[in-house]
Protein backbone atom coordinates (compact mmCIF):
# COMPACT_ATOMS: atom_id res chain seq x y z
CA UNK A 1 -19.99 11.17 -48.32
CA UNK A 2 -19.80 14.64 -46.30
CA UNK A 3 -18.85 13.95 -42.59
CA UNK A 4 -21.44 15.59 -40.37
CA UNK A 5 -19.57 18.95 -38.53
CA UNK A 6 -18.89 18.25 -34.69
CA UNK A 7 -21.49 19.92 -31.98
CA UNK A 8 -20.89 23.09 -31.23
CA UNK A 9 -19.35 24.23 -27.43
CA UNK A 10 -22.77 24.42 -26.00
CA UNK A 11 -23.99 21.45 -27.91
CA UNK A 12 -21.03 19.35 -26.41
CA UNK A 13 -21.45 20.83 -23.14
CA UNK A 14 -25.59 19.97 -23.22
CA UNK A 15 -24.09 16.50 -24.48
CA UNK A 16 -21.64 15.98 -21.58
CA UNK A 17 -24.12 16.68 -19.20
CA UNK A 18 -26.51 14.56 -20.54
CA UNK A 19 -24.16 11.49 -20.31
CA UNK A 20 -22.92 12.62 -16.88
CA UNK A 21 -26.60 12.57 -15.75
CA UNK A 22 -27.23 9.48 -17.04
CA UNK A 23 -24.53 7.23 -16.20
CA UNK A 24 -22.58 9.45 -13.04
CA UNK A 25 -19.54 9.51 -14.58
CA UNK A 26 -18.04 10.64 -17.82
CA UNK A 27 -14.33 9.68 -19.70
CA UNK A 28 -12.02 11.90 -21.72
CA UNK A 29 -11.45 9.12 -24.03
CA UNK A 30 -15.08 7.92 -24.28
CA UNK A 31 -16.41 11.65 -25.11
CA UNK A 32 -14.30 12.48 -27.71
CA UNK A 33 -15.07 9.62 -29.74
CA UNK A 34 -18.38 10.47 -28.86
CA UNK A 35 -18.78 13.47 -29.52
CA UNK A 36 -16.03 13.61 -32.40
CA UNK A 37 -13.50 15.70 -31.30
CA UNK A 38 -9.95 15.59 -29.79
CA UNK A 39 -9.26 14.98 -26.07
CA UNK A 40 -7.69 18.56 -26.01
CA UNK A 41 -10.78 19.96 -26.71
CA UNK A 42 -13.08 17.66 -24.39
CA UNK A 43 -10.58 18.42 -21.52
CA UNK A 44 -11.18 22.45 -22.18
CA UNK A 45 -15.17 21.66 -22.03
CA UNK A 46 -14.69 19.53 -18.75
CA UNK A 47 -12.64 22.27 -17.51
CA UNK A 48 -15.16 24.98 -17.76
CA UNK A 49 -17.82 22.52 -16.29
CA UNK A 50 -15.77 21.82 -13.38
CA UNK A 51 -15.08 25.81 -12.83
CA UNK A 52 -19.29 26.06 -13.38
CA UNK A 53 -19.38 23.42 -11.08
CA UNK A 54 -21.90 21.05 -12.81
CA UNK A 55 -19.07 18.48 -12.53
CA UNK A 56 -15.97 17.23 -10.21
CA UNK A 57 -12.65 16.03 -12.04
CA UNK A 58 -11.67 12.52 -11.55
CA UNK A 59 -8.59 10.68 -13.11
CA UNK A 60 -9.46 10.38 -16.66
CA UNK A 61 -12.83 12.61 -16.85
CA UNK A 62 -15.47 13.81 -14.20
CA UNK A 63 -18.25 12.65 -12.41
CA UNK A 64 -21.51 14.41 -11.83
CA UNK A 65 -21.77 17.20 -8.77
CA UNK A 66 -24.76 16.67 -6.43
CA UNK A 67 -26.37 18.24 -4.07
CA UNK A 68 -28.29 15.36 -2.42
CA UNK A 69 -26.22 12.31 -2.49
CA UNK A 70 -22.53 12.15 -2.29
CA UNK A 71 -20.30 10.80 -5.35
CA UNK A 72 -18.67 7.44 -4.40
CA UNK A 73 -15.85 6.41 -2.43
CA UNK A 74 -13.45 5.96 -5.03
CA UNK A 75 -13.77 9.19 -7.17
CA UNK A 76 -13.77 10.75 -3.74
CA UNK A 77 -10.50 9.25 -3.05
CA UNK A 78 -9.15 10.29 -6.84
CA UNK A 79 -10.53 14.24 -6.08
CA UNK A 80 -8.07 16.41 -5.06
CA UNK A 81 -5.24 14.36 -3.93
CA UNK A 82 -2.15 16.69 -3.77
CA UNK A 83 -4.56 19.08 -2.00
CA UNK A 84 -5.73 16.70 0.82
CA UNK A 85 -2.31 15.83 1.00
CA UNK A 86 -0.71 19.32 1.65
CA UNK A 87 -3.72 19.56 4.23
CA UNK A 88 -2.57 16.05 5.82
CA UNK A 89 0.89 17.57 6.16
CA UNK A 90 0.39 20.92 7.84
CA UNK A 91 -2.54 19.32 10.27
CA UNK A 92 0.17 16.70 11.63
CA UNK A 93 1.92 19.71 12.42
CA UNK A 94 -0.99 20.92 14.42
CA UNK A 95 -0.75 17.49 16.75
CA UNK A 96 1.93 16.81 19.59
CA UNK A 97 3.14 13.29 20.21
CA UNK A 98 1.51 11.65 22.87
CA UNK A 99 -2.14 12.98 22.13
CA UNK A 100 -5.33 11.54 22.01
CA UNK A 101 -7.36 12.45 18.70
CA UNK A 102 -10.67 11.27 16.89
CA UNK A 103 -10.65 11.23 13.37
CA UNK A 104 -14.06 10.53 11.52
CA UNK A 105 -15.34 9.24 8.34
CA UNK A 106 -13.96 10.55 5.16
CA UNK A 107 -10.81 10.75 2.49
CA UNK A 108 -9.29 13.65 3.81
CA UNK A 109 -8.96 12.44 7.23
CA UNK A 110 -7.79 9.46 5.94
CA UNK A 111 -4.85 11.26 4.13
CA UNK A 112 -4.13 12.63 8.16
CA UNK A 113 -4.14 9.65 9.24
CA UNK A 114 -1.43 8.62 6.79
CA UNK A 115 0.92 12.19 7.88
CA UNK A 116 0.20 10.39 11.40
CA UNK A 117 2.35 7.42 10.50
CA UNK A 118 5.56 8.97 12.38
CA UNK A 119 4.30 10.26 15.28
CA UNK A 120 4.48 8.58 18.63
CA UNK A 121 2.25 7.12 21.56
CA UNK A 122 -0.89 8.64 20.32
CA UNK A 123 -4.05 7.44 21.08
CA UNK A 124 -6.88 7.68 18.19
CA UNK A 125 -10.33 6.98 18.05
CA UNK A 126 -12.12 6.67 14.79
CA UNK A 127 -14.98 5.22 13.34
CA UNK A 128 -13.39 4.89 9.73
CA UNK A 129 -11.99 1.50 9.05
CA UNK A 130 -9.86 2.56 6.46
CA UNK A 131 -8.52 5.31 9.57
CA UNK A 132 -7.86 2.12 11.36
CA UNK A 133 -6.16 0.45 9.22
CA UNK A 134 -3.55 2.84 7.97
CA UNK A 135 -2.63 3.71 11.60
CA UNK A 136 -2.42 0.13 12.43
CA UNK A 137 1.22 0.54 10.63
CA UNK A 138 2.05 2.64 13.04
CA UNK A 139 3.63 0.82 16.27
CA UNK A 140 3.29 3.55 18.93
CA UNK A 141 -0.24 4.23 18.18
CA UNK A 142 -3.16 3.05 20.14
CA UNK A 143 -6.29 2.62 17.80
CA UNK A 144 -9.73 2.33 19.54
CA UNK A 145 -12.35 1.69 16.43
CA UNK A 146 -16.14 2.78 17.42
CA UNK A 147 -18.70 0.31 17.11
CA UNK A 148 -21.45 0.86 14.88
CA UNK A 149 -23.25 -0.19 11.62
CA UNK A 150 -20.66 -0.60 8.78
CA UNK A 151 -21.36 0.99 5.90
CA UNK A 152 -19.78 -0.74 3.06
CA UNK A 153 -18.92 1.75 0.44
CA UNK A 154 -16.96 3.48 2.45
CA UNK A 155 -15.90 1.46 6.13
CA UNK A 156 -17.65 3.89 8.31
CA UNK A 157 -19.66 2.78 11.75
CA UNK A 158 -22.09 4.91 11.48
CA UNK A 159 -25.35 5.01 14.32
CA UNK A 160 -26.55 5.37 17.55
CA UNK A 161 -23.49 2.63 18.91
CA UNK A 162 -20.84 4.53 17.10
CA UNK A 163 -22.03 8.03 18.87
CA UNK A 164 -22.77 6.24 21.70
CA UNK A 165 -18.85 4.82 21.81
CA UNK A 166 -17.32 8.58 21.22
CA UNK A 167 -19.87 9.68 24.02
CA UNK A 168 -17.13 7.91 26.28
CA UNK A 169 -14.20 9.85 25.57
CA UNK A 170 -12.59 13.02 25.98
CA UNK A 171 -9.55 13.55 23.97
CA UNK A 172 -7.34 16.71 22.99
CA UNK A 173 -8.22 16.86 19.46
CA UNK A 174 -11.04 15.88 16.93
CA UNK A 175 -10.24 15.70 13.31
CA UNK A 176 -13.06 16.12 11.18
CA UNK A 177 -14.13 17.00 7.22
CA UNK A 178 -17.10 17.60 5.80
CA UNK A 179 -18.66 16.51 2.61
CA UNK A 180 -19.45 20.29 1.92
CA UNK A 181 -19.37 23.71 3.60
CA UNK A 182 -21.32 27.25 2.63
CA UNK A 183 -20.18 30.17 2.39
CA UNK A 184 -21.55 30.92 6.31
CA UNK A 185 -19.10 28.69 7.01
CA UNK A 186 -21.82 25.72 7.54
CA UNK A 187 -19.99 22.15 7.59
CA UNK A 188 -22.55 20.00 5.92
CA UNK A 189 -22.83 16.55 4.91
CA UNK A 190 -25.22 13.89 3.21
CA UNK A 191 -25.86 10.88 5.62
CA UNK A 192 -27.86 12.39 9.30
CA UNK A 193 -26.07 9.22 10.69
CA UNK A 194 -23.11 10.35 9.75
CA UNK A 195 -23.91 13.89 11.01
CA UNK A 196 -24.85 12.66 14.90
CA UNK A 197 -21.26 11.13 15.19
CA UNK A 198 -19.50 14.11 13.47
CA UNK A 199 -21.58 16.36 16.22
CA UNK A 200 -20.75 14.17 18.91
CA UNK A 201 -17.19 14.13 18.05
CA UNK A 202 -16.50 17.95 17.97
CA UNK A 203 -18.58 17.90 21.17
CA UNK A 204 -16.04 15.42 23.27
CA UNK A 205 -13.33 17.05 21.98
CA UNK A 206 -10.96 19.73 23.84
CA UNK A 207 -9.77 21.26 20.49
CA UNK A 208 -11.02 20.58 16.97
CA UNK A 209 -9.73 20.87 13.93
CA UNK A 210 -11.87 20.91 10.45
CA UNK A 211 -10.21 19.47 7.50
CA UNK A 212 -11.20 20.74 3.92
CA UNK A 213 -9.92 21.36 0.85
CA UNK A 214 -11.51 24.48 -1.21
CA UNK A 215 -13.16 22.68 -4.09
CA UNK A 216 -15.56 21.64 -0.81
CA UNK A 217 -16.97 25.44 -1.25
CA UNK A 218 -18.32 24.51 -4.37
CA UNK A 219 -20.48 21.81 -2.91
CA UNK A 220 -23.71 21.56 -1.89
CA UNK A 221 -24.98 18.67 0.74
CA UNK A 222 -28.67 19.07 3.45
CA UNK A 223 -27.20 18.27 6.41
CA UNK A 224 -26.08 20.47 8.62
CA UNK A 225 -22.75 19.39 10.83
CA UNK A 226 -22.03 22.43 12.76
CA UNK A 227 -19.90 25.45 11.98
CA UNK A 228 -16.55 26.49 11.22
CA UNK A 229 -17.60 28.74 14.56
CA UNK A 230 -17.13 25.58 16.98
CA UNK A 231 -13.50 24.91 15.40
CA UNK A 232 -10.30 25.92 17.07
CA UNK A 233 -8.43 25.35 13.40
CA UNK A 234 -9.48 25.43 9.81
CA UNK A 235 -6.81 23.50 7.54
CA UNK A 236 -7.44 23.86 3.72
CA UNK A 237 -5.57 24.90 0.55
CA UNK A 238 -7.69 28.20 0.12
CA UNK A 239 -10.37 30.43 1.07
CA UNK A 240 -13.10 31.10 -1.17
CA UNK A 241 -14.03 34.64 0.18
CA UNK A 242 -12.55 37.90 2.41
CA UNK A 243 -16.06 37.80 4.10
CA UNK A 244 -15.63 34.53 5.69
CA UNK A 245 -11.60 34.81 6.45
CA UNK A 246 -13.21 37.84 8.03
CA UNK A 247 -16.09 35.33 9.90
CA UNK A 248 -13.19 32.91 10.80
CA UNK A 249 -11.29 35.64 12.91
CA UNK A 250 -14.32 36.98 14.25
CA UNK A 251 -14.94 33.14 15.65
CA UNK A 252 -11.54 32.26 16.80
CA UNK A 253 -11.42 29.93 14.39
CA UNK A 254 -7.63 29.79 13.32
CA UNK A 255 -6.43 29.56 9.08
CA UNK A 256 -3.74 27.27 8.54
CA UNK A 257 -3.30 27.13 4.40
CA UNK A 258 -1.82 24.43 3.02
């Protein structure tokens, strides 16, 4: 009996999406038994989908983009690791010893907050619990956590208590990312909780820093944060466009690539 011929490249792309929309996430493994053809081949396809941006890589295959709710924790987490690291490094070279930070929700900031380990007699206020937690390992840093309604998925205190807590302090740096930014150079994000404590951190803050790595220009997200305008620094591993490098020094706003 004659073996049916595998889909075609825009049949298995109209087939990848389908199964991305349908269950969030898709495998390498999983699609090319599905679809009958060799990993090589579905790792080209989820290539070009990434680069389309229909989809975000993930260890092992990709999950679906959106524009209206955020992808969870975990693939977050996988997304972009060596990236967020580099960033991690060069903004610990942006803080002294003996400063006071905030650091808010998120997996890049978490990554800082692990290039914080070494430093000494900082003080840090966060309201990530994961934040917390890594820089509990570190003995000569003070962690203050900000009350607030826990969200699960990811440890946050999010809500009128958490921006009510930051309302309280004044420190020499806030360290914040952003589930998206535009090419205005918009910081945007997906929970308006999440956005009132993000405001109210760059707000109490004598310098801020904005944490991002580029495949966050590909984003979309409804909530608007602020602006890469309000920021003294701008850490990420590249800039999409010469029009908003151009924006950035207009601002003030200072470019340290990672």
């Amino acid at each position: 009996m004659t073996q049916p011929n595998p889909p075609s490249t825009p049949d298995r792309t109209a087939a990848i999406l389908s199964i991305a929309r349908s269950t969030g996430k898709v495998t390498t493994q999983a699609l090319a038994q599905t679809l009958d053809v060799t990993v090589q081949t579905i790792r080209r396809d989820l290539r070009a989908l990434v680069a389309a941006g229909a989809l975000e890589r993930v260890h092992g295959g990709a999950i679906l983009a959106s524009g209206v709710g955020n992808i969870g924790y975990g693939d977050r987490r996988a997304l972009h690791r060596d990236a967020k690291a580099r960033i991690a490094a060069r903004t610990a070279r942006l803080i002294p010893h003996r400063a006071s930070l905030f650091l808010n929700i998120g997996t890049t900031t978490e990554a800082v907050a692990s290039a914080l380990l070494h430093h000494i007699d900082l003080m840090v206020v966060t309201n990530n619990l994961n934040v917390a937690n890594i820089l509990a390992a570190n003995p000569r840093c003070d962690v203050i956590v900000a009350g607030g309604q826990l969200r699960r998925s990811d440890g946050g205190l999010v809500g009128d208590l958490a921006t009510l807590a930051i309302e309280r302090f004044k420190v020499d740096f806030a360290i914040i990312g952003a589930s998206a930014i535009d090419q205005m150079g918009d910081l945007l994000d997906f929970d308006a909780q999440e956005v009132h404590v993000s405001r109210a951190i760059l707000s109490q803050a004598r310098q801020s820093i904005v944490v991002a790595d580029a495949s966050k220009f590909a984003r979309k997200a409804p909530m608007r944060i602020g602006s890469l305008a309000q920021a003294d620094y701008f850490v990420t591993d590249a800039i999409p466009s010469e029009k908003l490098t151009m924006a950035c020094a207009d601002w003030g706003t200072k470019i340290a690539l990672a």
